[in-house]
PDB file of N, CA and C in Angstrom:
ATOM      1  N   UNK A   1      54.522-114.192 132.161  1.00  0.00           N
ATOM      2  CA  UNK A   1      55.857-113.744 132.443  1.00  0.00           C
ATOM      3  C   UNK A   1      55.980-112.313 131.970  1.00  0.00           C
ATOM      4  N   UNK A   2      56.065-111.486 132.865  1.00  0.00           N
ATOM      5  CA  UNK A   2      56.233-109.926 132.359  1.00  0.00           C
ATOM      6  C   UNK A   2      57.555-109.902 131.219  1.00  0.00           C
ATOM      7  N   UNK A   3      57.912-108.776 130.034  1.00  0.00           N
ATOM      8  CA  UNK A   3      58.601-108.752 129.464  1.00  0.00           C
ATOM      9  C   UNK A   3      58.415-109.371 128.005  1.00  0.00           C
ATOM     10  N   UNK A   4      57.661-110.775 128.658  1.00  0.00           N
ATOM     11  CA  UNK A   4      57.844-111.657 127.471  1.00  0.00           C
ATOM     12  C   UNK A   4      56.685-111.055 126.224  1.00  0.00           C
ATOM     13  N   UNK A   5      56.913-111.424 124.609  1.00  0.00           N
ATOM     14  CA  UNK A   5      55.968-111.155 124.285  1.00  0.00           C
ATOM     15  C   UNK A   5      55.593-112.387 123.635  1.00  0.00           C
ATOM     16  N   UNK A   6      54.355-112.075 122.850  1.00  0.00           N
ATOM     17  CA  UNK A   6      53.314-113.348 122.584  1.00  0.00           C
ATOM     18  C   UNK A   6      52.712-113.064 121.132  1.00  0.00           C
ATOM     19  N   UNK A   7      53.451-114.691 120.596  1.00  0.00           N
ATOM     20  CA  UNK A   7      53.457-114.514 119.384  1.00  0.00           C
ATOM     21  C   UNK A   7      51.986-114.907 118.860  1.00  0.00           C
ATOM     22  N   UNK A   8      51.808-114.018 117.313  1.00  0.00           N
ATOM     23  CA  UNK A   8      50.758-113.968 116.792  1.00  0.00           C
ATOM     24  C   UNK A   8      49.883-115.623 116.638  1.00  0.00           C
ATOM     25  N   UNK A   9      50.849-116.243 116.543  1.00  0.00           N
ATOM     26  CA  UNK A   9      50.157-117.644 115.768  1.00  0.00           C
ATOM     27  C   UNK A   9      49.747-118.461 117.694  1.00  0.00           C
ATOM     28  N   UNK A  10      49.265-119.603 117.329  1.00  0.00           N
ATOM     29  CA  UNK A  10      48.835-120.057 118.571  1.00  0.00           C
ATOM     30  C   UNK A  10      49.170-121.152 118.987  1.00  0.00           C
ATOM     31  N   UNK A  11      50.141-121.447 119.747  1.00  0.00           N
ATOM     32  CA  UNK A  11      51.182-122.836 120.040  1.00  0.00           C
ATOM     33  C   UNK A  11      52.461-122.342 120.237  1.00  0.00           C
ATOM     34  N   UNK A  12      52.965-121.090 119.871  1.00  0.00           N
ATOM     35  CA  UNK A  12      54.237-120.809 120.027  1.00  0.00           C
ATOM     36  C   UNK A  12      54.971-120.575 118.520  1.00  0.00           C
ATOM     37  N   UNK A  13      53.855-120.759 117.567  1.00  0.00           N
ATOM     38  CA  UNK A  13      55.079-120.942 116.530  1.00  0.00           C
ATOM     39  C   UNK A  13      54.806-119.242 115.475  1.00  0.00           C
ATOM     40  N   UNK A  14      55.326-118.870 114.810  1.00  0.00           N
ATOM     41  CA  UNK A  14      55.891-117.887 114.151  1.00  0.00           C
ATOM     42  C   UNK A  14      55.416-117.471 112.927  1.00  0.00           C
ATOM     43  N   UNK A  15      54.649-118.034 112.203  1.00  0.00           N
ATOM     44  CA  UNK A  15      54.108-118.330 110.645  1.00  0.00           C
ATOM     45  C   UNK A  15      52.858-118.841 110.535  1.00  0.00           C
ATOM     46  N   UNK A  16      51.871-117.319 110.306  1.00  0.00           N
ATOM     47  CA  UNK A  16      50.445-118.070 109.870  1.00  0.00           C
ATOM     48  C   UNK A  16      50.018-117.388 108.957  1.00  0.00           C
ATOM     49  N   UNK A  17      49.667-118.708 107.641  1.00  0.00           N
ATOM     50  CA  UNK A  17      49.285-118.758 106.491  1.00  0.00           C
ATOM     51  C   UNK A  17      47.665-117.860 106.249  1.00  0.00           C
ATOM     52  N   UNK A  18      47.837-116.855 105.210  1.00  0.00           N
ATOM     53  CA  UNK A  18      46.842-116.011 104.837  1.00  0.00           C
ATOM     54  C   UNK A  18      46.487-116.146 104.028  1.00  0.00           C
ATOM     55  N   UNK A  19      45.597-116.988 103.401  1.00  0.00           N
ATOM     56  CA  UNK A  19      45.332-117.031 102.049  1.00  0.00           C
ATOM     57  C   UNK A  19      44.262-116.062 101.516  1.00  0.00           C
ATOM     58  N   UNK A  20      44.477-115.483 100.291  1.00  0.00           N
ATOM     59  CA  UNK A  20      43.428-114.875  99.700  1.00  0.00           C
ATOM     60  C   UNK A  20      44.009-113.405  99.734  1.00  0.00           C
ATOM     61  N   UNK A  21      44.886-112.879 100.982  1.00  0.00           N
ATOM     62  CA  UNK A  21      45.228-111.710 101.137  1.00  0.00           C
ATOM     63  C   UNK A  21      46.433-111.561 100.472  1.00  0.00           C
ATOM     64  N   UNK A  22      46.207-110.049 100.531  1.00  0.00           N
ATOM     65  CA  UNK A  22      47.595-109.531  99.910  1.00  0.00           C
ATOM     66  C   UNK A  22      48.746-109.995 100.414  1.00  0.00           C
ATOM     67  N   UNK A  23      49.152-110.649 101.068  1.00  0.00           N
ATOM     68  CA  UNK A  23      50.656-111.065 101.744  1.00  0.00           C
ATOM     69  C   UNK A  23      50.377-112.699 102.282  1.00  0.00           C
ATOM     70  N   UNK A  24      50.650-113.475 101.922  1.00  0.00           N
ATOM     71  CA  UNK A  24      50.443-115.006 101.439  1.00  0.00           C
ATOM     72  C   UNK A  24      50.647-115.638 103.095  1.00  0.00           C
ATOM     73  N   UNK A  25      51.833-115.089 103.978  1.00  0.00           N
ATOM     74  CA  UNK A  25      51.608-115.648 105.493  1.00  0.00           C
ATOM     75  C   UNK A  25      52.225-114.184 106.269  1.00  0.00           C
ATOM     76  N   UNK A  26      51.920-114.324 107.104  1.00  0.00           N
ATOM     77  CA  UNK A  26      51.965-113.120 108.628  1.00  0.00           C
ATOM     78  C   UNK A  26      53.020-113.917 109.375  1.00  0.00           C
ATOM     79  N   UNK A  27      53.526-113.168 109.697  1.00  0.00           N
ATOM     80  CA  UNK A  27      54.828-113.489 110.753  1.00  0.00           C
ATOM     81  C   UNK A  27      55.341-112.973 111.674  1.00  0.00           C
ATOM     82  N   UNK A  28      55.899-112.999 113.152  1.00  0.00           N
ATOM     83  CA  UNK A  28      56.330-111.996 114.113  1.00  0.00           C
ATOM     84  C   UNK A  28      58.330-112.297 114.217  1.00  0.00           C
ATOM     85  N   UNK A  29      58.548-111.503 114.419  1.00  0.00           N
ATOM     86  CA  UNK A  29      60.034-111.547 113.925  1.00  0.00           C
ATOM     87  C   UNK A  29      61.060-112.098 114.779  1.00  0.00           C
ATOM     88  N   UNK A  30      61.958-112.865 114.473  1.00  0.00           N
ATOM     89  CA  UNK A  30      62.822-113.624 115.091  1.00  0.00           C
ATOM     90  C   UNK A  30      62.925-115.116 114.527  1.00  0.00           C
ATOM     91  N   UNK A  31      63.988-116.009 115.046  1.00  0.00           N
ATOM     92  CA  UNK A  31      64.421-117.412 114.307  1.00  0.00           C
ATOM     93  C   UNK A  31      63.204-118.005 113.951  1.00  0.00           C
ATOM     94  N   UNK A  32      63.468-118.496 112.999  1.00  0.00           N
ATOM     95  CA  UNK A  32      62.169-120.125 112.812  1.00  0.00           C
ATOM     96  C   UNK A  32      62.934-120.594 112.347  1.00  0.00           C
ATOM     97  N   UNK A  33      62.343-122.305 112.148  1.00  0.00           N
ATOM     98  CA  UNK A  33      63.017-123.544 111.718  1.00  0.00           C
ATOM     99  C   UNK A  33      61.465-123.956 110.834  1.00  0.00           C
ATOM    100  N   UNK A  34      61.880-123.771 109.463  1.00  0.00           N
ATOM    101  CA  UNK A  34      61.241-125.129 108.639  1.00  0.00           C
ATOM    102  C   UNK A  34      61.750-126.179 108.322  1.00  0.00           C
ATOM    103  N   UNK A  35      60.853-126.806 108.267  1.00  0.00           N
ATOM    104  CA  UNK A  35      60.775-128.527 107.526  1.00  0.00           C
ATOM    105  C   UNK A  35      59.813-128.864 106.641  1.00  0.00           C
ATOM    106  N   UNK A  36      60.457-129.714 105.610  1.00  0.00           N
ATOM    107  CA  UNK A  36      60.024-130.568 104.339  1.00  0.00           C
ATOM    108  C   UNK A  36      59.945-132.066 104.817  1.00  0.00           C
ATOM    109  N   UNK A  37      58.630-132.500 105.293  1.00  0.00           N
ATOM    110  CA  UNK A  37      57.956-133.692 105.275  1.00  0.00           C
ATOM    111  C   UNK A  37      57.810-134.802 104.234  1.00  0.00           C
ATOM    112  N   UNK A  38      58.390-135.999 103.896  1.00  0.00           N
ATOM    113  CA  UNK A  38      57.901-137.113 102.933  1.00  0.00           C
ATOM    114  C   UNK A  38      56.372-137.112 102.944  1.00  0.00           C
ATOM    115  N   UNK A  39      55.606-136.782 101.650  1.00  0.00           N
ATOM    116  CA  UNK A  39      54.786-137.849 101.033  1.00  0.00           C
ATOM    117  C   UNK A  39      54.793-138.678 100.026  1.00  0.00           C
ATOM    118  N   UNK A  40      55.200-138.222  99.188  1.00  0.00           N
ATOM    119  CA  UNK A  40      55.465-139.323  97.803  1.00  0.00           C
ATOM    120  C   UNK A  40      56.902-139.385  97.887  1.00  0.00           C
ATOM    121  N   UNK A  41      57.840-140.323  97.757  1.00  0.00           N
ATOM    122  CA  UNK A  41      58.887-140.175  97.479  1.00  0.00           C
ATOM    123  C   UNK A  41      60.005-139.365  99.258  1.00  0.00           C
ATOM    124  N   UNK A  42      60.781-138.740  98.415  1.00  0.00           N
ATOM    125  CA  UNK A  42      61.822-138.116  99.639  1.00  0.00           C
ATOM    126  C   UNK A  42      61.676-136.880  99.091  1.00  0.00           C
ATOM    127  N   UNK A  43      61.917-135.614  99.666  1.00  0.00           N
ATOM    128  CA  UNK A  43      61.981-134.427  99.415  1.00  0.00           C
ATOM    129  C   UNK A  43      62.837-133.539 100.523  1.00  0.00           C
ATOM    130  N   UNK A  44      63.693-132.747  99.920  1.00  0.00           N
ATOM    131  CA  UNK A  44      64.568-132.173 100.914  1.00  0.00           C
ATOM    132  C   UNK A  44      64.673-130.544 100.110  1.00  0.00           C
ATOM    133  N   UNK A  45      65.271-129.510 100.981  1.00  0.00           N
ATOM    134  CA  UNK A  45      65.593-128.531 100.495  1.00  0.00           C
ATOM    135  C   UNK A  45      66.721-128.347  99.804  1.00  0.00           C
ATOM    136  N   UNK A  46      66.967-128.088  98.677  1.00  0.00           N
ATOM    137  CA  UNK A  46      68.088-128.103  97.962  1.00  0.00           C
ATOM    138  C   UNK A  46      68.957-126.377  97.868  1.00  0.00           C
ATOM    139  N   UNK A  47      68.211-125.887  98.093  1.00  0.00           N
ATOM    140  CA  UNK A  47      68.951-124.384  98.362  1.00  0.00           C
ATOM    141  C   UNK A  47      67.634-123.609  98.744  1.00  0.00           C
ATOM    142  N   UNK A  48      68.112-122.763  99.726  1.00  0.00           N
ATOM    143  CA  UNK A  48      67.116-121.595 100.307  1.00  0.00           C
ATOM    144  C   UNK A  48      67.675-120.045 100.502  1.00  0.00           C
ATOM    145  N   UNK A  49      66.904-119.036 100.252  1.00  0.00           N
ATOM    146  CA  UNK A  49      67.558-117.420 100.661  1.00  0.00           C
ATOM    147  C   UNK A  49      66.316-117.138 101.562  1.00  0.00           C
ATOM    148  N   UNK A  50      66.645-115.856 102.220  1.00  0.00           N
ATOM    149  CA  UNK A  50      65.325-115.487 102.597  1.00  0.00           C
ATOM    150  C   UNK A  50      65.904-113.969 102.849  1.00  0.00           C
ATOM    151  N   UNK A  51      65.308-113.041 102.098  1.00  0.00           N
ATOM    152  CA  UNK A  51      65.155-111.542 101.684  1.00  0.00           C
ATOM    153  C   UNK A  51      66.641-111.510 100.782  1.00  0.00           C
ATOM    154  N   UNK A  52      67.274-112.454  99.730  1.00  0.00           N
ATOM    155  CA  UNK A  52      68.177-112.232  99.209  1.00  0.00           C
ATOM    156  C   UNK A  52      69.340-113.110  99.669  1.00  0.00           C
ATOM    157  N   UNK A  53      69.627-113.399 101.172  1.00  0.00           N
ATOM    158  CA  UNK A  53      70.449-114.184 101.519  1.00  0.00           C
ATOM    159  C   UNK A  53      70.557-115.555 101.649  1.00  0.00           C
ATOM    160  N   UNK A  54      71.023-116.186 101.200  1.00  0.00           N
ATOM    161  CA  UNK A  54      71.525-117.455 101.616  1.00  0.00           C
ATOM    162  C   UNK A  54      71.044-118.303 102.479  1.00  0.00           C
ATOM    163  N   UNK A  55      70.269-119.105 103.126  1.00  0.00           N
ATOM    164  CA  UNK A  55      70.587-120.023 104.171  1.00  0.00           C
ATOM    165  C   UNK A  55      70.840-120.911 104.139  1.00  0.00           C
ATOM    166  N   UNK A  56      72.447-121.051 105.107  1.00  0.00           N
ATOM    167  CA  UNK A  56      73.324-122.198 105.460  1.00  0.00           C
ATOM    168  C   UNK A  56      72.588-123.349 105.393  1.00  0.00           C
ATOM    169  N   UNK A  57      73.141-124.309 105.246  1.00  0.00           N
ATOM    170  CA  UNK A  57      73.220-125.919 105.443  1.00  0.00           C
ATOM    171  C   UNK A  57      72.134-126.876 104.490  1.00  0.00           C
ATOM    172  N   UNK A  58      72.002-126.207 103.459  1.00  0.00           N
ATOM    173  CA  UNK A  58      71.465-127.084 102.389  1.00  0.00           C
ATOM    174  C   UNK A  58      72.497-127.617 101.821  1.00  0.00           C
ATOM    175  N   UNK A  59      72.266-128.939 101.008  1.00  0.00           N
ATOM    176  CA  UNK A  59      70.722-129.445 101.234  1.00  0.00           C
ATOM    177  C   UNK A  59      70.597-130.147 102.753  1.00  0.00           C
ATOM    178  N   UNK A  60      68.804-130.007 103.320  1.00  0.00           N
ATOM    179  CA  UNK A  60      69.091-130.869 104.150  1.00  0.00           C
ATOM    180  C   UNK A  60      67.259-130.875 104.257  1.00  0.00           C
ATOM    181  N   UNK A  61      66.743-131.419 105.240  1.00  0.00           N
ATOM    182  CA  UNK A  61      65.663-131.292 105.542  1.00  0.00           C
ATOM    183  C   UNK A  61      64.524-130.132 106.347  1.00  0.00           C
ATOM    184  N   UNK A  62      65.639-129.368 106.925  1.00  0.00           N
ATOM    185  CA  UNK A  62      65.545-128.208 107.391  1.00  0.00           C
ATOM    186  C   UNK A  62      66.068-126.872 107.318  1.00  0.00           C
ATOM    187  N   UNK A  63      65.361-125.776 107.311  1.00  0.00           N
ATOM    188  CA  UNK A  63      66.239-124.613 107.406  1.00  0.00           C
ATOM    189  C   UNK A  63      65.908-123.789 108.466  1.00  0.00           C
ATOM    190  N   UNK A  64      66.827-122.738 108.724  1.00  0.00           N
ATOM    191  CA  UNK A  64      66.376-121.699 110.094  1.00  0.00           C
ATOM    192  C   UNK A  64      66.858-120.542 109.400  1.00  0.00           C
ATOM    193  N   UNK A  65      66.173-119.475 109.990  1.00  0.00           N
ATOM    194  CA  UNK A  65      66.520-118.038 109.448  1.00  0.00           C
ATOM    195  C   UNK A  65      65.429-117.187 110.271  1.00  0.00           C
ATOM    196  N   UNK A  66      66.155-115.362 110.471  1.00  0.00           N
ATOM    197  CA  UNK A  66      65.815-114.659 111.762  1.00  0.00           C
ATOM    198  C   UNK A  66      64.641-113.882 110.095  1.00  0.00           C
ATOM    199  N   UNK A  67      63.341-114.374 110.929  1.00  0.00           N
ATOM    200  CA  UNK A  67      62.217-113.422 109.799  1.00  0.00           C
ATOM    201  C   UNK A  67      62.759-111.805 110.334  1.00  0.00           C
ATOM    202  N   UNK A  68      62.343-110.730 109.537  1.00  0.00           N
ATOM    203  CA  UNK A  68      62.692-109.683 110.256  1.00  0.00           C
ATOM    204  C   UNK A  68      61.518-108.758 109.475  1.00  0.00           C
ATOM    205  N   UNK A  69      61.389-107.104 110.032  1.00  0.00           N
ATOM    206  CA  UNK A  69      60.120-106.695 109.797  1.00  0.00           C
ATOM    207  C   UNK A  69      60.051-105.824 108.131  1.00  0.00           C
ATOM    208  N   UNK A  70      58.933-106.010 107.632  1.00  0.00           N
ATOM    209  CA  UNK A  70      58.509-105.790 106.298  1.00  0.00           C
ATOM    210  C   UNK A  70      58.317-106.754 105.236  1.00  0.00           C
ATOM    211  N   UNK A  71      58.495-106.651 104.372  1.00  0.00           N
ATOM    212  CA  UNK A  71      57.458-107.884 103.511  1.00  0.00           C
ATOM    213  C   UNK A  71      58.878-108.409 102.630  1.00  0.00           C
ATOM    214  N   UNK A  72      58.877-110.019 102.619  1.00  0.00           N
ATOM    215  CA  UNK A  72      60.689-109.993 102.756  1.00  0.00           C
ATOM    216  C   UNK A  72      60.171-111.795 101.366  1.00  0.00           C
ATOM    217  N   UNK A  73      61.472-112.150 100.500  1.00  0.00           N
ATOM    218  CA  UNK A  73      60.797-113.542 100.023  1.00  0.00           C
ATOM    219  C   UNK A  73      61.707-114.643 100.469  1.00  0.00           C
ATOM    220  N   UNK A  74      60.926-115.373 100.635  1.00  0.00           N
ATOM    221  CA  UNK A  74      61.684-116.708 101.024  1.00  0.00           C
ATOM    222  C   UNK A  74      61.808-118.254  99.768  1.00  0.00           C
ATOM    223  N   UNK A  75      62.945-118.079  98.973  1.00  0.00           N
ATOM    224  CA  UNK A  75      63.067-118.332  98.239  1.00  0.00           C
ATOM    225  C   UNK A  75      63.343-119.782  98.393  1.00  0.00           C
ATOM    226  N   UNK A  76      62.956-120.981  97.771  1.00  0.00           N
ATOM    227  CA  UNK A  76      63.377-122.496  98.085  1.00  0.00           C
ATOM    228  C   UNK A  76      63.145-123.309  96.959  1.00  0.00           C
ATOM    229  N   UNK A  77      64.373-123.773  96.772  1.00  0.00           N
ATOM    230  CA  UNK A  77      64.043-125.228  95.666  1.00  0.00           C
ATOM    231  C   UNK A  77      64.457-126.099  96.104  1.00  0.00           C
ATOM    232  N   UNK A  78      63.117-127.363  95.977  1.00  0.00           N
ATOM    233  CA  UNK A  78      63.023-128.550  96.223  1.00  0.00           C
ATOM    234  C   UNK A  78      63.864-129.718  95.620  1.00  0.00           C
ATOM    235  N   UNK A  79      64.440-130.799  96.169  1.00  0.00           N
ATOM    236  CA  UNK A  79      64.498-131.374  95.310  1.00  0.00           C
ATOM    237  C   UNK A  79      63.792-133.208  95.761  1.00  0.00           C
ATOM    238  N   UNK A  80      63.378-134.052  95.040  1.00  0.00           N
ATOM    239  CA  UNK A  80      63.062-134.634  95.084  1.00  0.00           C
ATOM    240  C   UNK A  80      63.590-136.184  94.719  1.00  0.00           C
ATOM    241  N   UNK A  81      63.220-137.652  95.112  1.00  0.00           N
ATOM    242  CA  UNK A  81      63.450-138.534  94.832  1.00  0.00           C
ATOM    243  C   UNK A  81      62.922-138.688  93.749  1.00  0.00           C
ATOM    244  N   UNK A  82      61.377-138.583  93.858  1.00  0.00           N
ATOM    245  CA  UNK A  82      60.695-139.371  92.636  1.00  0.00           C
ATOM    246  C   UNK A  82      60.180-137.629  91.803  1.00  0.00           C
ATOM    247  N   UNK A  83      61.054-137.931  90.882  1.00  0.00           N
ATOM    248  CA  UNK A  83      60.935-136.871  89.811  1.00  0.00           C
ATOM    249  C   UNK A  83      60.068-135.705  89.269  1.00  0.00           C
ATOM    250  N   UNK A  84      59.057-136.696  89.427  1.00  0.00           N
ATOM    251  CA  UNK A  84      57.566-137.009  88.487  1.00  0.00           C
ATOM    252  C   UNK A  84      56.466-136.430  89.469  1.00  0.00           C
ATOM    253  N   UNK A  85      56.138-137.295  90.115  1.00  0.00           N
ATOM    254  CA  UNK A  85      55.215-137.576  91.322  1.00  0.00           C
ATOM    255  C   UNK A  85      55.734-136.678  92.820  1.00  0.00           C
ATOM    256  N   UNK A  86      56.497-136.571  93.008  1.00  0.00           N
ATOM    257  CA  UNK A  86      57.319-136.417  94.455  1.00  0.00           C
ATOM    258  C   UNK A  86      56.199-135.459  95.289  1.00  0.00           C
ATOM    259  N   UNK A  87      55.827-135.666  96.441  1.00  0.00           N
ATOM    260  CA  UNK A  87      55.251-134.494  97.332  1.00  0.00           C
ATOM    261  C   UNK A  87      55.625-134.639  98.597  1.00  0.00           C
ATOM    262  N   UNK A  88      55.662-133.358  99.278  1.00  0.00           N
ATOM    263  CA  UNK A  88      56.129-132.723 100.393  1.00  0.00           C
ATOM    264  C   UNK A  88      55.715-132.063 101.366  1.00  0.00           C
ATOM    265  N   UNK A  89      55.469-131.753 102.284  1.00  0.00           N
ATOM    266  CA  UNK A  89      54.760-130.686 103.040  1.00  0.00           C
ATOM    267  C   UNK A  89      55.805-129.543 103.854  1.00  0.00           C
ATOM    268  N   UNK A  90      55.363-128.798 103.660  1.00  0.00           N
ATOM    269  CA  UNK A  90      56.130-127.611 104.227  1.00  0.00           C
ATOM    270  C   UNK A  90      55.419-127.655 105.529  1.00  0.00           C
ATOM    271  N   UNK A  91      56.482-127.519 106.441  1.00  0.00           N
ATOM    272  CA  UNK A  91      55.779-127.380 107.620  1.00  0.00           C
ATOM    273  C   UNK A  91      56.912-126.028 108.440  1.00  0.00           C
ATOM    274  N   UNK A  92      56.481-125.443 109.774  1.00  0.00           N
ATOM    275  CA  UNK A  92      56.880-124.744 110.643  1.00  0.00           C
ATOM    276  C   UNK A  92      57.347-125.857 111.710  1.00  0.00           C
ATOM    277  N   UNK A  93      58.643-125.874 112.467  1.00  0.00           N
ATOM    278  CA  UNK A  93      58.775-126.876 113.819  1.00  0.00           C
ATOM    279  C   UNK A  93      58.772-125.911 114.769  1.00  0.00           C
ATOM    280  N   UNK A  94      57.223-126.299 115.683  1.00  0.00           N
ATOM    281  CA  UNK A  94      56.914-125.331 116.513  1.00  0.00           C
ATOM    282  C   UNK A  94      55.522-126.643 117.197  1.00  0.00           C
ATOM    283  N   UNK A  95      55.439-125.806 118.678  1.00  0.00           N
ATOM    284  CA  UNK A  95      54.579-127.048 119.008  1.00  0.00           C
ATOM    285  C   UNK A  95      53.164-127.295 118.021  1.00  0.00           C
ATOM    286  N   UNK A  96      52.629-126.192 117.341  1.00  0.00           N
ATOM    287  CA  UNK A  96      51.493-126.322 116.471  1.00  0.00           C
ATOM    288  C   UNK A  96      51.802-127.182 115.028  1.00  0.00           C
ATOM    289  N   UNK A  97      52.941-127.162 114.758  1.00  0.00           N
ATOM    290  CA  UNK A  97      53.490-127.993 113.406  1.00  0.00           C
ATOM    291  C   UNK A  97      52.640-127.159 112.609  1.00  0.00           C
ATOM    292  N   UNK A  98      52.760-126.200 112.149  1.00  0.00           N
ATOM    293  CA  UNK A  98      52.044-125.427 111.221  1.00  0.00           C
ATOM    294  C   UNK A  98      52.242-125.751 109.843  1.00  0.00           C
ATOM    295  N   UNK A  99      51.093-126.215 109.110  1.00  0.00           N
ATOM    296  CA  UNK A  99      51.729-126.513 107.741  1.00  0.00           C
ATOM    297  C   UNK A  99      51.068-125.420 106.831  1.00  0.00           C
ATOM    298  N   UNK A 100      52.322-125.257 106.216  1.00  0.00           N
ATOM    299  CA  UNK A 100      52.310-123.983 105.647  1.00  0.00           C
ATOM    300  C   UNK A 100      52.270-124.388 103.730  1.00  0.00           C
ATOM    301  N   UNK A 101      52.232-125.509 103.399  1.00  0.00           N
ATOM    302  CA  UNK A 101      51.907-125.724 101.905  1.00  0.00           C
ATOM    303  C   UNK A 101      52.295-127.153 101.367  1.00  0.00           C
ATOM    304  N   UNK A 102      52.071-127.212 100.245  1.00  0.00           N
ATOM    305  CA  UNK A 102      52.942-128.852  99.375  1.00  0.00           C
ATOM    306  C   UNK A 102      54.374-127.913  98.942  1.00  0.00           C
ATOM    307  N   UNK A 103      54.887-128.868  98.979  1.00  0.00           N
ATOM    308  CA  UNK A 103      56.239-129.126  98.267  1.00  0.00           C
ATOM    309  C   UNK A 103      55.903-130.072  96.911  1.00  0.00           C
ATOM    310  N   UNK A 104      56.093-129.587  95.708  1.00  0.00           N
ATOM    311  CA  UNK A 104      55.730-130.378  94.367  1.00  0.00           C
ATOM    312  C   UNK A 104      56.777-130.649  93.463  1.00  0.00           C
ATOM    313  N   UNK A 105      57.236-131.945  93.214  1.00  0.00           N
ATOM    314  CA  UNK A 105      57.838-132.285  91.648  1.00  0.00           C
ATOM    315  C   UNK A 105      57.922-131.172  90.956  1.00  0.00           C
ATOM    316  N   UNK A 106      56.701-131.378  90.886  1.00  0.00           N
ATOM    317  CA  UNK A 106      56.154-130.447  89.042  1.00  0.00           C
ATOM    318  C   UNK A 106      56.424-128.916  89.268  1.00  0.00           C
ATOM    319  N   UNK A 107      56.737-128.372  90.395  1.00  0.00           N
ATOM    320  CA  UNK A 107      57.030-127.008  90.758  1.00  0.00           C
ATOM    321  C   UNK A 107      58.311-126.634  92.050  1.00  0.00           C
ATOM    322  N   UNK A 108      59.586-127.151  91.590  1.00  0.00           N
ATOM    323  CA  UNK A 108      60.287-127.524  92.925  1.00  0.00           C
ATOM    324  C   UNK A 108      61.429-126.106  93.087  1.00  0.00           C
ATOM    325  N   UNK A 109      60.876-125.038  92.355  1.00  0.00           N
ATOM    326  CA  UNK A 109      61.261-124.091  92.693  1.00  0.00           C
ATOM    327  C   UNK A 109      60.233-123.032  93.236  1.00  0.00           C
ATOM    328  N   UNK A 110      59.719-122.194  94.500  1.00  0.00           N
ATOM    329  CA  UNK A 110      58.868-121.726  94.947  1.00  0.00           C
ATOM    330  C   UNK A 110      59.327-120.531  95.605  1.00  0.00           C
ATOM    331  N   UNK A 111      58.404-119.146  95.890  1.00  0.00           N
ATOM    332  CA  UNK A 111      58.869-118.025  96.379  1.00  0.00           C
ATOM    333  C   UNK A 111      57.626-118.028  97.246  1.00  0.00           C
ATOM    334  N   UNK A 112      58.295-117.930  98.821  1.00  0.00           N
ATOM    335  CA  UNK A 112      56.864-117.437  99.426  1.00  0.00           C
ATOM    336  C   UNK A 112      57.050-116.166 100.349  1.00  0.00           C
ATOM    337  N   UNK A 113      56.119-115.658 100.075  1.00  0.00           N
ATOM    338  CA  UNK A 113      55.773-114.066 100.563  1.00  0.00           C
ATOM    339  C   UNK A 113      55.294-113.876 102.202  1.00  0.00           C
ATOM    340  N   UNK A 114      56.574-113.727 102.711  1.00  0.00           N
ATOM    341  CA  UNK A 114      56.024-113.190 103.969  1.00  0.00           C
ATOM    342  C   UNK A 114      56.320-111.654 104.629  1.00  0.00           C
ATOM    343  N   UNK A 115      55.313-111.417 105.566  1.00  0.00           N
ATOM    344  CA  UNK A 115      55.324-109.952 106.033  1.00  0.00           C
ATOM    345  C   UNK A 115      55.162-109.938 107.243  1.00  0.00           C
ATOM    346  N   UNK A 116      55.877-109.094 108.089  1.00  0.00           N
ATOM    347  CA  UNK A 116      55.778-108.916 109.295  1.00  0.00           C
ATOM    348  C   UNK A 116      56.326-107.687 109.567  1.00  0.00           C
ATOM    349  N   UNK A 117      55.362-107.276 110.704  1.00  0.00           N
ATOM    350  CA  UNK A 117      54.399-107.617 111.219  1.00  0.00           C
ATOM    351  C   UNK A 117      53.334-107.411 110.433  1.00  0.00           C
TER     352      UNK A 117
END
């Protein structure tokens, strides 16, 4: 489709994880939607910002927010059923389901570093 452009990751989705490098995931700019997956227990987002702001509708299982360009943090605390034990998966909702990390009990406050382009 002329016009259109074509995002970095491969499936359509928006967020791919870099490990080892200086900037933790790569991103091309515009909405995404994450999600927090059950493994141990229940796990939901209990508050999220992303470059300082706010995003609406926590707690819930999902959040959305417009990535935008330069190296920006996406701030999230978890909260969990089972206290102790609880795990989670961070994922991207995109046709690739990109999973982008655990969600942990033992660490249910997390900053992750993204940059784009």
């Amino acid at each position: 489709m002329a016009g259109t452009s074509v995002p970095l990751v491969a499936g359509g989705c928006k967020i791919t994880p870099t490990p080892g490098q200086p900037c933790p995931f790569r991103a091309t700019a515009g909405s995404v939607t994450l999600e927090v997956r059950d493994v141990v227990g229940s796990v939901m987002f209990l508050n999220a910002t992303y470059d300082g702001t706010p995003i609406p509708g926590t707690p819930s299982k999902q959040i959305t927010f417009t990535i935008v360009d330069g190296q920006k943090n996406l701030d999230v605390v978890y909260v969990f059923t089972d206290t102790v034990s609880g795990q989670g998966e961070l994922r991207e909702v995109c046709p690739a389901n990109t999973f982008l990390g655990d969600a942990l009990a033992g660490a249910p406050a997390v900053r992750y570093v993204i940059c784009c382009p």
